[in-house]
Protein backbone atom coordinates (compact mmCIF):
# COMPACT_ATOMS: atom_id res chain seq x y z
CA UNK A 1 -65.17 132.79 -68.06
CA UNK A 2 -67.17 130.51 -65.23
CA UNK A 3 -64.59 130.20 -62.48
CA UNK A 4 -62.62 126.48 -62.75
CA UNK A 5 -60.31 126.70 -59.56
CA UNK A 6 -62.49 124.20 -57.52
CA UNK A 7 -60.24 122.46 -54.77
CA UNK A 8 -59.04 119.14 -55.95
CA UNK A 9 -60.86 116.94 -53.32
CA UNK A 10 -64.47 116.83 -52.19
CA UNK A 11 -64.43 117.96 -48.63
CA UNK A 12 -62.57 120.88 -50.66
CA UNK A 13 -65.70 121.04 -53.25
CA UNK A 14 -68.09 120.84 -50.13
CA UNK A 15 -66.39 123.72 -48.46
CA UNK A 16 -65.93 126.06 -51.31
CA UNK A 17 -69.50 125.65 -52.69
CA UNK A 18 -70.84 126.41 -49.32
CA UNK A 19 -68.94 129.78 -49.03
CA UNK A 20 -70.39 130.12 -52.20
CA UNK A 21 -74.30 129.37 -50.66
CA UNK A 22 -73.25 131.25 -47.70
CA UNK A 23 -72.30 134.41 -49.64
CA UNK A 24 -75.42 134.05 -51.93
CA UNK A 25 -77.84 134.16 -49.16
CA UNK A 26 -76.10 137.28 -47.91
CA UNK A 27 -75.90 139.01 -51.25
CA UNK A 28 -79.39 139.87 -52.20
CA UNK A 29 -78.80 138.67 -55.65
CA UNK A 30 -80.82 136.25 -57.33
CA UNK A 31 -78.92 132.86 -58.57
CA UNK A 32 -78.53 133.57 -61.43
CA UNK A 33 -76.97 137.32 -60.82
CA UNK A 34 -74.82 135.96 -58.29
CA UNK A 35 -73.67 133.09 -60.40
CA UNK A 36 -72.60 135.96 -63.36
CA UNK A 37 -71.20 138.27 -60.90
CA UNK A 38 -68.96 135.42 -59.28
CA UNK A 39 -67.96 133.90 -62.59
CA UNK A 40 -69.70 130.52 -61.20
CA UNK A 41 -71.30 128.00 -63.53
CA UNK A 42 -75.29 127.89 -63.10
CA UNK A 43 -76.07 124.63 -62.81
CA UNK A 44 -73.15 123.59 -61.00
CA UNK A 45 -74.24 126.26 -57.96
CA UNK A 46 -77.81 125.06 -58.08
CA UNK A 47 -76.84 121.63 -57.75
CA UNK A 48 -74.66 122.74 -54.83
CA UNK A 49 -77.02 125.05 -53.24
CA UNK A 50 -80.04 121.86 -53.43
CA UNK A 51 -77.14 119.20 -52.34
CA UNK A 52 -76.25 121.66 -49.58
CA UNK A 53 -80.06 122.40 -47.88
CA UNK A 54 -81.00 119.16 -48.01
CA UNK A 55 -77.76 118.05 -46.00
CA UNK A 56 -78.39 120.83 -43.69
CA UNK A 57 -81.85 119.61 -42.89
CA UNK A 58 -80.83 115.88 -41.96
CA UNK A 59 -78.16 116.84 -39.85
CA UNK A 60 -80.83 117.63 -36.69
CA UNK A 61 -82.39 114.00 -37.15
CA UNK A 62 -81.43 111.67 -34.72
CA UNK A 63 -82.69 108.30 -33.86
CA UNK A 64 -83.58 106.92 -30.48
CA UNK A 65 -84.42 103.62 -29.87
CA UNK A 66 -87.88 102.45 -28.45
CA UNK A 67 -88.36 100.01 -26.34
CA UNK A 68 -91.15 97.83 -27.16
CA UNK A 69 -91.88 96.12 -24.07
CA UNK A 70 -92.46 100.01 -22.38
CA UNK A 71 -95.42 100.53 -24.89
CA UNK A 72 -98.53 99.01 -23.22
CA UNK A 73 -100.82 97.20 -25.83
CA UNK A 74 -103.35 99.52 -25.24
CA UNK A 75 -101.54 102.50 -27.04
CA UNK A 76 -102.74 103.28 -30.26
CA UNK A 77 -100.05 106.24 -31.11
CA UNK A 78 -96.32 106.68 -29.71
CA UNK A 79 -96.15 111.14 -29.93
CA UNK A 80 -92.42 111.94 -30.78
């Protein structure tokens, strides 16, 4: 039976799905063997696990503002 005790709120879904990612990339297991052997539904950890990454790879971006005046007209590029 695919395990049901989810915390009741979302910062509780968020941090019991990414134990769940944590512990997957630790266990060696493929997704779907990790999802049997932890009584998780399938779907729901891949949705998780791809809701999860991509979070993790915005959280670096920052923006900095440019001031236009600095840039003289003769620059084709502005290197980040």
């Amino acid at each position: 039976m695919p395990n049901y005790h989810y915390a009741p709120t979302r910062k509780g879904n968020r941090e019991f799905w990414t134990r769940q990612v944590q512990a997957y990339h630790l266990s060696g297991l493929s997704q779907k063997e990790f999802c049997q052997k932890n009584d998780l539904i399938y779907s729901s950890f891949g949705y998780w696990k791809r809701r999860l990454e991509r979070s993790a790879k915005t959280e670096g971006i920052e923006f900095v503002e440019i001031d236009a005046a600095a840039i003289s007209d003769n620059s084709a590029a502005v290197t980040l």
